[in-house]
C-alpha atoms as a PDB file:
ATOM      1  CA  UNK A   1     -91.936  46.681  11.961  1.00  0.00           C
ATOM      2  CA  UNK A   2     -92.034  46.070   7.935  1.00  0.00           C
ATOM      3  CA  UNK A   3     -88.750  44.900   6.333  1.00  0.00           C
ATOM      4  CA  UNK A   4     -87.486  47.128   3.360  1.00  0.00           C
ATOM      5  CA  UNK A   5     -89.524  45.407   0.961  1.00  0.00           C
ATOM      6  CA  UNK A   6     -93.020  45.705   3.003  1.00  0.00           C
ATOM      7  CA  UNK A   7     -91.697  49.742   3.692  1.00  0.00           C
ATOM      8  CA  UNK A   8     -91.270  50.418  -0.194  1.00  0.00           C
ATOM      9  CA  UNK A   9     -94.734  48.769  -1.018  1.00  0.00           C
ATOM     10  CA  UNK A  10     -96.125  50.827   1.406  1.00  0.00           C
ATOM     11  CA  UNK A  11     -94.792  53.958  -0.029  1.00  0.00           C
ATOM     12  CA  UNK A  12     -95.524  52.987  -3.621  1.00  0.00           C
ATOM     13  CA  UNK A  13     -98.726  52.245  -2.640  1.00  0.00           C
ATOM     14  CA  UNK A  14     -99.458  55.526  -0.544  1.00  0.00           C
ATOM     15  CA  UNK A  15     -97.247  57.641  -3.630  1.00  0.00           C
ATOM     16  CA  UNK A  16    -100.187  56.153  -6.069  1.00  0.00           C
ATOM     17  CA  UNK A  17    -103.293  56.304  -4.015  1.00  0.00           C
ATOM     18  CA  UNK A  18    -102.160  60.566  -3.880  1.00  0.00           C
ATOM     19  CA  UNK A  19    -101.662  59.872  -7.656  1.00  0.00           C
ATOM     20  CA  UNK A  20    -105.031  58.858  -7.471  1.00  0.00           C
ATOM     21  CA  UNK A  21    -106.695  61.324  -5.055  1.00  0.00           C
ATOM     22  CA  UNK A  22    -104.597  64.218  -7.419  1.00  0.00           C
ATOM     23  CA  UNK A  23    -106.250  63.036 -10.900  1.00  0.00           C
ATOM     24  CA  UNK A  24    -109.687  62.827  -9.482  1.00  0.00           C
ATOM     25  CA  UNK A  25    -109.340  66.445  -8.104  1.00  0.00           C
ATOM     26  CA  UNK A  26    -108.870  67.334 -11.588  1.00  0.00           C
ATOM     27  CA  UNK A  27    -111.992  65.655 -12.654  1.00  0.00           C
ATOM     28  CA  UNK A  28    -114.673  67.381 -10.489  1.00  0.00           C
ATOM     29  CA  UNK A  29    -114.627  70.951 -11.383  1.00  0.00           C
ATOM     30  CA  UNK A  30    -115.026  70.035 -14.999  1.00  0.00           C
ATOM     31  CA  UNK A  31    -117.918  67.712 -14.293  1.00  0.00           C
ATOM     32  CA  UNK A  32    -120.835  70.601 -14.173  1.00  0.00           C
ATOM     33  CA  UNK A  33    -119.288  71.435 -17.985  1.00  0.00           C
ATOM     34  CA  UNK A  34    -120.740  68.247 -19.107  1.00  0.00           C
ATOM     35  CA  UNK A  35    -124.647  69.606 -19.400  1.00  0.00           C
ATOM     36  CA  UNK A  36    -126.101  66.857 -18.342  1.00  0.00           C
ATOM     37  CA  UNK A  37    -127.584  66.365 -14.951  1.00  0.00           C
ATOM     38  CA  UNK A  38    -127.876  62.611 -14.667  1.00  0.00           C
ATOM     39  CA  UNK A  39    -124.468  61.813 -16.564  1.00  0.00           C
ATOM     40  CA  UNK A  40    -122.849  64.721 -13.865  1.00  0.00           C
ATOM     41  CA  UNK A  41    -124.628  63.158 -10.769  1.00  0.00           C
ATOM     42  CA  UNK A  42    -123.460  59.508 -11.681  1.00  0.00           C
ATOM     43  CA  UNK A  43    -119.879  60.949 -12.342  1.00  0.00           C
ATOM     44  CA  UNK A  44    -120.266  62.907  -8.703  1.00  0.00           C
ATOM     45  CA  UNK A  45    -121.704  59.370  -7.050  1.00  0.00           C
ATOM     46  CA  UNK A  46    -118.768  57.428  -8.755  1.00  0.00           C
ATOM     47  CA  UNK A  47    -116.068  60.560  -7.648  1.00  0.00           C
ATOM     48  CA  UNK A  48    -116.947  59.767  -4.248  1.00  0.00           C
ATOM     49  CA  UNK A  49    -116.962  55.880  -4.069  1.00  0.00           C
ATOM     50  CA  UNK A  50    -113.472  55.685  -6.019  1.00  0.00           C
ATOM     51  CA  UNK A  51    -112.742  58.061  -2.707  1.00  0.00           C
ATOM     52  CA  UNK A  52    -113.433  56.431   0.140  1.00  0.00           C
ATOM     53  CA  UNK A  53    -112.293  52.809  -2.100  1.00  0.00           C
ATOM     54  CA  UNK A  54    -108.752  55.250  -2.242  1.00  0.00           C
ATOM     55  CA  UNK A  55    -108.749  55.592   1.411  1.00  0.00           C
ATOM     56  CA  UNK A  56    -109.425  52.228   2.348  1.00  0.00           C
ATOM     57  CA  UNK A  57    -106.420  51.425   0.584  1.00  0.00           C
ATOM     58  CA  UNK A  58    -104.236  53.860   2.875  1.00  0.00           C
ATOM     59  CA  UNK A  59    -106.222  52.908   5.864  1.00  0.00           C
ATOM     60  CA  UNK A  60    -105.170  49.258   5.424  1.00  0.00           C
ATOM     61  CA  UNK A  61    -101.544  49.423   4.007  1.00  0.00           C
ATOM     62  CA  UNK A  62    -101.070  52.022   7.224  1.00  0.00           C
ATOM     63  CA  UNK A  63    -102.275  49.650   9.444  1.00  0.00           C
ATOM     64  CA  UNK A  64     -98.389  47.191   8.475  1.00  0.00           C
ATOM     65  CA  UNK A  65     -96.542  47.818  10.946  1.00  0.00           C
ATOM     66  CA  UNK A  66     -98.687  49.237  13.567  1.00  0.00           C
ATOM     67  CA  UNK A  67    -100.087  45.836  13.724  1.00  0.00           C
ATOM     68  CA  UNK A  68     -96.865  44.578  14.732  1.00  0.00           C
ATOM     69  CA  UNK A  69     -95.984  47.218  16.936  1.00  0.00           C
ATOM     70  CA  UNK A  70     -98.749  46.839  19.193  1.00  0.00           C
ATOM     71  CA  UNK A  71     -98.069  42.965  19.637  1.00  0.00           C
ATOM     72  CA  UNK A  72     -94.738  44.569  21.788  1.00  0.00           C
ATOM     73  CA  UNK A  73     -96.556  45.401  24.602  1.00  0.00           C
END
């Protein structure tokens, strides 16, 4: 299991990445307003890779503790 110090890193860490996720939901439906197609397809393209970078981030800081957790049986 984490100690207190691993547990609050993980929860700044998740409380940012939803930070994150929350700003970039704020940033696609104003996208199409920009007029242009190529500018608004690169934005979409670079939406979607900050996205699954985001989630890797959660995937990996969830996996403290479970790591350690399945070493008890």
């Amino acid at each position: 299991m984490p100690d207190s110090e691993q547990t609050a890193a993980i929860e700044k860490i998740k409380e940012a990445c939803g930070e994150i996720a929350r700003g970039m939901m704020k940033i696609t439906p104003a996208v199409p307003a920009l007029g242009d197609k190529s500018v608004e397809t690169k934005v979409f393209e670079t939406l979607y890779e900050l996205t699954k970078n985001v989630e890797t981030i959660k995937k990996q800081v969830g996996k403290i503790g479970k790591d350690d957790a399945s070493t008890l049986l």
